[in-house]
C-alpha atoms as a PDB file:
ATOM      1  CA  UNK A   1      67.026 -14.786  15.314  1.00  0.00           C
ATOM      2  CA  UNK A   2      64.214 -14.899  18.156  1.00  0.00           C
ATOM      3  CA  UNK A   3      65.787 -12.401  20.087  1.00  0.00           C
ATOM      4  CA  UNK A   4      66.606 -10.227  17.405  1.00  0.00           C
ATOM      5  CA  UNK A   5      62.456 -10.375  16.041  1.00  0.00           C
ATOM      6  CA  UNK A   6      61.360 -10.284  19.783  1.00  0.00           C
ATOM      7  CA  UNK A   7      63.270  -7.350  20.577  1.00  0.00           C
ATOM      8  CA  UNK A   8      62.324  -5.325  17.148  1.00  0.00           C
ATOM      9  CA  UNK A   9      58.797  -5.879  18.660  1.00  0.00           C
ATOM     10  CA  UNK A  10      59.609  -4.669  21.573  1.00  0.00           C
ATOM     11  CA  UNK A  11      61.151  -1.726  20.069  1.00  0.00           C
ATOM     12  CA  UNK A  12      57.900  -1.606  17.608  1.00  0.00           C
ATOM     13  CA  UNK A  13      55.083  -1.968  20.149  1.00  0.00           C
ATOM     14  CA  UNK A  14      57.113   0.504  22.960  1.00  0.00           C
ATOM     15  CA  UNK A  15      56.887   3.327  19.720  1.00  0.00           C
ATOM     16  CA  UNK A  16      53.403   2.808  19.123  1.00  0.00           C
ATOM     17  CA  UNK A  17      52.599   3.145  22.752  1.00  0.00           C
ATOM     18  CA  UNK A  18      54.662   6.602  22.983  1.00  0.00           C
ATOM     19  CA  UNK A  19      52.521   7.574  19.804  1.00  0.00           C
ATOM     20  CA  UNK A  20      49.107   6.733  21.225  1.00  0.00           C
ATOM     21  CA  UNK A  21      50.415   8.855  24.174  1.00  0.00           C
ATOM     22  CA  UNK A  22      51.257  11.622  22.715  1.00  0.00           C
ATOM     23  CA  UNK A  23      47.915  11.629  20.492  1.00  0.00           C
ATOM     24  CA  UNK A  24      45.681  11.037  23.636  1.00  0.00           C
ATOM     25  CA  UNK A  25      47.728  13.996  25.248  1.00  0.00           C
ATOM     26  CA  UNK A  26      47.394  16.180  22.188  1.00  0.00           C
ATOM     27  CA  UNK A  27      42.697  15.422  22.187  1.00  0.00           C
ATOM     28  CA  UNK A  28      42.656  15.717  25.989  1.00  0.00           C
ATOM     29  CA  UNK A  29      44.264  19.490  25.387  1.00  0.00           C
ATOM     30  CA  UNK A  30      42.552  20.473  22.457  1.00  0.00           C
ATOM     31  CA  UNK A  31      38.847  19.140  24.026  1.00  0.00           C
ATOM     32  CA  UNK A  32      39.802  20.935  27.003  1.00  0.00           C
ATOM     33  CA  UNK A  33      40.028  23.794  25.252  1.00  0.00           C
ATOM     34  CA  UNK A  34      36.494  23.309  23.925  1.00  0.00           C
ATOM     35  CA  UNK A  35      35.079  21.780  26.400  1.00  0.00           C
ATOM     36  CA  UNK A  36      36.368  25.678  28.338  1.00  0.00           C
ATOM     37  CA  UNK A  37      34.780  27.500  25.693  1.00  0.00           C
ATOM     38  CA  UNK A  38      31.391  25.689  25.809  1.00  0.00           C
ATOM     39  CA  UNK A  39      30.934  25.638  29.385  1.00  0.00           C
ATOM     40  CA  UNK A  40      31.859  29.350  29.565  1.00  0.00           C
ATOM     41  CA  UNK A  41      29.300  30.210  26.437  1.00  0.00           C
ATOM     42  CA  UNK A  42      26.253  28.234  28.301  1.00  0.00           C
ATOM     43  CA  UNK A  43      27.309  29.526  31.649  1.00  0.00           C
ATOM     44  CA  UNK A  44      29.285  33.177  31.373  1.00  0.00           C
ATOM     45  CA  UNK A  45      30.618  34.334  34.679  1.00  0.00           C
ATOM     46  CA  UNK A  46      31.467  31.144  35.899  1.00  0.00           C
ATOM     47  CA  UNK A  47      34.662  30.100  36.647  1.00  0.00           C
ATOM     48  CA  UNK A  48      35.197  27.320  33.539  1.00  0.00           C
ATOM     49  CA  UNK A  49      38.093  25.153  34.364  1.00  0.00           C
ATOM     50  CA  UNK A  50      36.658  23.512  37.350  1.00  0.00           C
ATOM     51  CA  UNK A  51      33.911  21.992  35.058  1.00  0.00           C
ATOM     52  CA  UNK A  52      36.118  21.157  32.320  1.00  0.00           C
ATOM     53  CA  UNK A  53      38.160  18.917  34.271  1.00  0.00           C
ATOM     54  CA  UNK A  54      35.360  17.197  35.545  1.00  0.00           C
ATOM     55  CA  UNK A  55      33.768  16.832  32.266  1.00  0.00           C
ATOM     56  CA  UNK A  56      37.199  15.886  30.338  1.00  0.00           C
ATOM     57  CA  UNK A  57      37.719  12.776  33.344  1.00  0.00           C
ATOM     58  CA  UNK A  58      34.374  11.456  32.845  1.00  0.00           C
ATOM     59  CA  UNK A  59      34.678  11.702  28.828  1.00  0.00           C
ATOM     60  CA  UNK A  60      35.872   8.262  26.929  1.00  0.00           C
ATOM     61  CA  UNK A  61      38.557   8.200  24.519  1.00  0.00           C
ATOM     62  CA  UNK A  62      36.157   8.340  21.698  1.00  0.00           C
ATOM     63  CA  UNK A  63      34.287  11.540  23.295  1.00  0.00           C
ATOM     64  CA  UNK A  64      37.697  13.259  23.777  1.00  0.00           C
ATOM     65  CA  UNK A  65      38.445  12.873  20.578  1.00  0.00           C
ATOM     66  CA  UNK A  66      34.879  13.862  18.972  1.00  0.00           C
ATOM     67  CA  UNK A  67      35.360  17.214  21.214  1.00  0.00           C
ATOM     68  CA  UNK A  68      38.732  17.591  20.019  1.00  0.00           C
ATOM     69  CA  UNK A  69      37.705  17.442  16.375  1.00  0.00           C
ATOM     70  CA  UNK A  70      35.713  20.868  16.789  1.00  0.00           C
ATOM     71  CA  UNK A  71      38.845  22.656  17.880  1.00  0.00           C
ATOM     72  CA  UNK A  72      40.027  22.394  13.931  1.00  0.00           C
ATOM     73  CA  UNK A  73      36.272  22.510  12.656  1.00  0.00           C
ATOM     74  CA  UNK A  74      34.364  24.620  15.120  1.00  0.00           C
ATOM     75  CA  UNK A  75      31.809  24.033  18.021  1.00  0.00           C
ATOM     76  CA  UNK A  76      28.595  22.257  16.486  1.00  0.00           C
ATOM     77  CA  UNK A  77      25.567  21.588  18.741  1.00  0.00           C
ATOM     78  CA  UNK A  78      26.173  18.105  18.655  1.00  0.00           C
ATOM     79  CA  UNK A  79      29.759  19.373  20.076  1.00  0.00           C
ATOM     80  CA  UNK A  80      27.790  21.185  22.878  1.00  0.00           C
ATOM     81  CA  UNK A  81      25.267  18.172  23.402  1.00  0.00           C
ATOM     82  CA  UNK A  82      28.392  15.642  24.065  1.00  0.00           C
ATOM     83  CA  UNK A  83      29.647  18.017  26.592  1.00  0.00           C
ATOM     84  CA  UNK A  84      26.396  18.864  28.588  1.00  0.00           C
ATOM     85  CA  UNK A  85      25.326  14.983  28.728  1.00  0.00           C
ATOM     86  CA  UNK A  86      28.996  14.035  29.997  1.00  0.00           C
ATOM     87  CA  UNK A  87      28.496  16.891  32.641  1.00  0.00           C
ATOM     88  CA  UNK A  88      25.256  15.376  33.588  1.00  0.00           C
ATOM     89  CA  UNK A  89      26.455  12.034  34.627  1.00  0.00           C
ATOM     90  CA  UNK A  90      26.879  10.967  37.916  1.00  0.00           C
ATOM     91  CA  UNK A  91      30.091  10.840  37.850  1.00  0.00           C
ATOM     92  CA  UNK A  92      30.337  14.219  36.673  1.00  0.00           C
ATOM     93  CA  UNK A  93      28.543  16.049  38.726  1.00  0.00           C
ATOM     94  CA  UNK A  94      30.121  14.820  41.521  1.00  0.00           C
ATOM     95  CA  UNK A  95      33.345  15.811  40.545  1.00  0.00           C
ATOM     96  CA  UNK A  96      31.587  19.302  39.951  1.00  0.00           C
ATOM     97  CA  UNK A  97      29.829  19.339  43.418  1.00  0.00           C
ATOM     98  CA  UNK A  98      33.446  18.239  45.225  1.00  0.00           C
ATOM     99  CA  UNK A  99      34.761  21.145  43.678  1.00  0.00           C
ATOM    100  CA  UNK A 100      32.609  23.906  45.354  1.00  0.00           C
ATOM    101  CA  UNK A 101      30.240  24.146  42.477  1.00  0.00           C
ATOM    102  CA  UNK A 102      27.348  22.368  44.009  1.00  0.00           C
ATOM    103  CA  UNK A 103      25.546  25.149  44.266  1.00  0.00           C
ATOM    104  CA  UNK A 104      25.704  26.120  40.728  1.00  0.00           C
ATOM    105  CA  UNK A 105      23.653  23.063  39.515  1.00  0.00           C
END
């Protein structure tokens, strides 16, 4: 009977897990996508994706998925806020100088 109710757990917890994936997977994309479309409204001619990496690696869970909300409901400028002070951590710029963009900030 242990086994049995230790194993459904298993089974239970392992499901949950594959869920969480898949929903983390699903915010990164869509705040990607936003995160993209911001940086390449406040700087045009720039080459986006760099940026959006760096600012989508230095972004918590919870800031993902704030981003990610404003690919259903549209880009606020608290959306635009979030992503300018990630990109001006540390952290973040960083990442943004390492990729050749140094000279851009």
């Amino acid at each position: 009977m242990r086994l049995a109710l230790a194993s459904a757990t298993v089974l239970v917890l392992g499901a949950c897990v594959q869920a969480n994936d898949a929903a983390d997977t699903v915010a990164r994309n869509t705040a990607k996508s936003v995160v993209n479309g911001v940086v390449a409204q406040q700087f045009p001619g720039v080459n986006a994706a760099p940026i959006t990496d760096c600012v989508i690696d230095n972004a918590s869970r919870g800031e993902i998925f704030d981003i990610a909300k404003a690919g259903a409901t549209g880009v606020t400028p608290s959306t635009v806020e979030t992503v300018t002070t990630i990109a001006s951590r540390p952290e973040t710029v960083q990442c943004i100088s390492k990729n050749g963009l140094g000279l851009f900030l």
